[in-house]
C-alpha atoms as a PDB file:
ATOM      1  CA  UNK A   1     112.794 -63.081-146.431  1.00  0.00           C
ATOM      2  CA  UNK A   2     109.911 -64.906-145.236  1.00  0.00           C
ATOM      3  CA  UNK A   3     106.484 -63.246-144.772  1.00  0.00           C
ATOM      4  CA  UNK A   4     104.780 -64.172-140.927  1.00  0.00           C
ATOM      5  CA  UNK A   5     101.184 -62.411-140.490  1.00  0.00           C
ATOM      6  CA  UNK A   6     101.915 -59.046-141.611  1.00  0.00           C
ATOM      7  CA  UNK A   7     105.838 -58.929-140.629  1.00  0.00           C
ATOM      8  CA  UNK A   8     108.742 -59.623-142.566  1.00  0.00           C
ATOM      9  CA  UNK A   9     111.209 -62.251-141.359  1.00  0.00           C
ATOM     10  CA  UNK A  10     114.458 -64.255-141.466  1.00  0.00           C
ATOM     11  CA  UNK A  11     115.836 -67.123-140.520  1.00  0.00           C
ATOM     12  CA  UNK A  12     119.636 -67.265-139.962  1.00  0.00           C
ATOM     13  CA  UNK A  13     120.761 -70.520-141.337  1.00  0.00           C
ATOM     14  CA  UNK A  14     124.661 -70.167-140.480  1.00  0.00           C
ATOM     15  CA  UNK A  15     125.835 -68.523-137.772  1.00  0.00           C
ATOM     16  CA  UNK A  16     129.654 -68.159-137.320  1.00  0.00           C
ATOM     17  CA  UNK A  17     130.248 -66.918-133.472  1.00  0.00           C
ATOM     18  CA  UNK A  18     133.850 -66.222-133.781  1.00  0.00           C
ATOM     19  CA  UNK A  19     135.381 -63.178-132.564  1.00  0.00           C
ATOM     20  CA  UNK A  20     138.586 -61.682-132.113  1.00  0.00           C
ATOM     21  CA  UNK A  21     138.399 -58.280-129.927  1.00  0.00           C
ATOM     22  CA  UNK A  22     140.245 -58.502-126.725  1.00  0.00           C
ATOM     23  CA  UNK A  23     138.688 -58.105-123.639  1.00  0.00           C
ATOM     24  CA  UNK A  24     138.909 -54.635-121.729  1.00  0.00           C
ATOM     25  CA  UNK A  25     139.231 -54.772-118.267  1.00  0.00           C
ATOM     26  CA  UNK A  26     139.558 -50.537-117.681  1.00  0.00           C
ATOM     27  CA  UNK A  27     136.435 -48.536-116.304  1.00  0.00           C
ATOM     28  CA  UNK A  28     137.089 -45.206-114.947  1.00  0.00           C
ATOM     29  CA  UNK A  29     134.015 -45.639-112.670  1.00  0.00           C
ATOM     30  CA  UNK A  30     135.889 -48.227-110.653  1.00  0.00           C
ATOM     31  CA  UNK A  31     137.569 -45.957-108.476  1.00  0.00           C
ATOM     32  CA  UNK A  32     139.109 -46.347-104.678  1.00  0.00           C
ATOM     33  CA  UNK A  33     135.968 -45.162-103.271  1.00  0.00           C
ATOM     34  CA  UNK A  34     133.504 -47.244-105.035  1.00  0.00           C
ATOM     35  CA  UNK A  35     136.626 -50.610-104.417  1.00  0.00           C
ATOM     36  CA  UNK A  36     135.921 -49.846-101.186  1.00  0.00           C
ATOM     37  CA  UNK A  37     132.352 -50.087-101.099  1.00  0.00           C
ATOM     38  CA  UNK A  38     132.430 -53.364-102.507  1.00  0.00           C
ATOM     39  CA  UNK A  39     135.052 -54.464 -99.779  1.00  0.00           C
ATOM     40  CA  UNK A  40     133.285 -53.385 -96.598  1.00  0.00           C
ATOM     41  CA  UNK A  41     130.599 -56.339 -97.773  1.00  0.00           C
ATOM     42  CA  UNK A  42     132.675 -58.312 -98.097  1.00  0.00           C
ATOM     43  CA  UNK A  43     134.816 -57.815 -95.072  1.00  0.00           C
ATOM     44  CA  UNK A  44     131.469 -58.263 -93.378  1.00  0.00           C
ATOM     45  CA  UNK A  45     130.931 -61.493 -94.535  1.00  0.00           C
ATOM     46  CA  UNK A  46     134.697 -62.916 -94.903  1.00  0.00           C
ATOM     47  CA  UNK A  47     136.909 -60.864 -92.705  1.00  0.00           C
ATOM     48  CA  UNK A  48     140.263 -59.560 -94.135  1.00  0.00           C
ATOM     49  CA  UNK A  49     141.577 -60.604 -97.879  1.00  0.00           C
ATOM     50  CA  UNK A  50     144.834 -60.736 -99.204  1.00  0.00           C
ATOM     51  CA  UNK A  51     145.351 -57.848-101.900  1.00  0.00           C
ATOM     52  CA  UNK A  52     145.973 -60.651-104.555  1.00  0.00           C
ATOM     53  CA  UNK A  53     142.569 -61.793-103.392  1.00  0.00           C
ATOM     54  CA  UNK A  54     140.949 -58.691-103.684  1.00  0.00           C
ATOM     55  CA  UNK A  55     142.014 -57.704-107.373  1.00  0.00           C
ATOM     56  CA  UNK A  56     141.155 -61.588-108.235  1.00  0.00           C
ATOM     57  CA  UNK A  57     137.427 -61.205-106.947  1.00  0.00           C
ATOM     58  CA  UNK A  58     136.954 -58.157-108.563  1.00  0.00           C
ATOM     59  CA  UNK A  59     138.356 -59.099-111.956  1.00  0.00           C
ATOM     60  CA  UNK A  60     136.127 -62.016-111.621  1.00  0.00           C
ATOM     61  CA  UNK A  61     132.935 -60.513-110.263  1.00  0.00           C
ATOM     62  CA  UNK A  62     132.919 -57.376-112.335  1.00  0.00           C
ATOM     63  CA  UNK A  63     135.103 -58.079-115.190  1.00  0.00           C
ATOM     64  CA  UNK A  64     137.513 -55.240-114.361  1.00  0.00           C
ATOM     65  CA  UNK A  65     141.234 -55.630-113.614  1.00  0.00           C
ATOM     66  CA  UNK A  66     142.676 -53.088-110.875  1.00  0.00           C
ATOM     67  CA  UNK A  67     146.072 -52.151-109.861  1.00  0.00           C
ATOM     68  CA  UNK A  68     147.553 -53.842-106.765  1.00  0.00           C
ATOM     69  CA  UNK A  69     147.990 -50.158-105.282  1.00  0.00           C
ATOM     70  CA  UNK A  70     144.234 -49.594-105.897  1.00  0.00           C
ATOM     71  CA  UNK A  71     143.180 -52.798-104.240  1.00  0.00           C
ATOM     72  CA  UNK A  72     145.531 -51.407-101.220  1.00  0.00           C
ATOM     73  CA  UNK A  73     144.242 -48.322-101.207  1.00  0.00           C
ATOM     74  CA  UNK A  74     140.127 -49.075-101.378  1.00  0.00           C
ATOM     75  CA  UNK A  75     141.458 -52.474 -99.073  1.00  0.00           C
ATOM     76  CA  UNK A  76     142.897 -49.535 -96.392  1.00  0.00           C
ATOM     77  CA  UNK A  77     139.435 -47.203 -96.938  1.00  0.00           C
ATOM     78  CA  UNK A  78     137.165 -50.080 -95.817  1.00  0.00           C
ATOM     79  CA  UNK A  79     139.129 -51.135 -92.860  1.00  0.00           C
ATOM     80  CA  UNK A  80     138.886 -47.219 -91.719  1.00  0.00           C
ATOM     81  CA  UNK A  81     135.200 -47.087 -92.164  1.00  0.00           C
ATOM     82  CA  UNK A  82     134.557 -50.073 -90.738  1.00  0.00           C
END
């Protein structure tokens, strides 16, 4: 421990950043309704997607992987509301 002004400190001299926990990709929160938010922008912007495309952007964007009948579903939601 080192001593700065009146705080203690320390000074990491190895750091080992290796890990080996899995990514999860599962969040309850991402439902149809909130898929389909997130579509209606972008259906705005791009037009129509593929399903495949749909479940890639949002595993990429978000970090959360979806079901190809969830993408369908929140992909059939937007088109109604918009």
């Amino acid at each position: 421990m080192n001593k700065v002004g009146d705080n203690h400190t320390f000074w990491v001299k190895t750091l080992i950043d290796m890990h080996k926990c899995g990514k999860v990709f599962g969040n309850k929160n991402a439902n149809k309704d909130w898929m389909s938010k997130v579509l209606m922008n972008k259906f705005r912007n791009f037009g129509k997607m593929t399903t495949n495309k749909i479940i890639d952007d949002i595993k990429k964007l978000y970090n959360i992987g979806i079901t190809t009948w969830g993408a369908l579903q929140a992909k059939e939601m937007a088109m109604e509301i918009l």
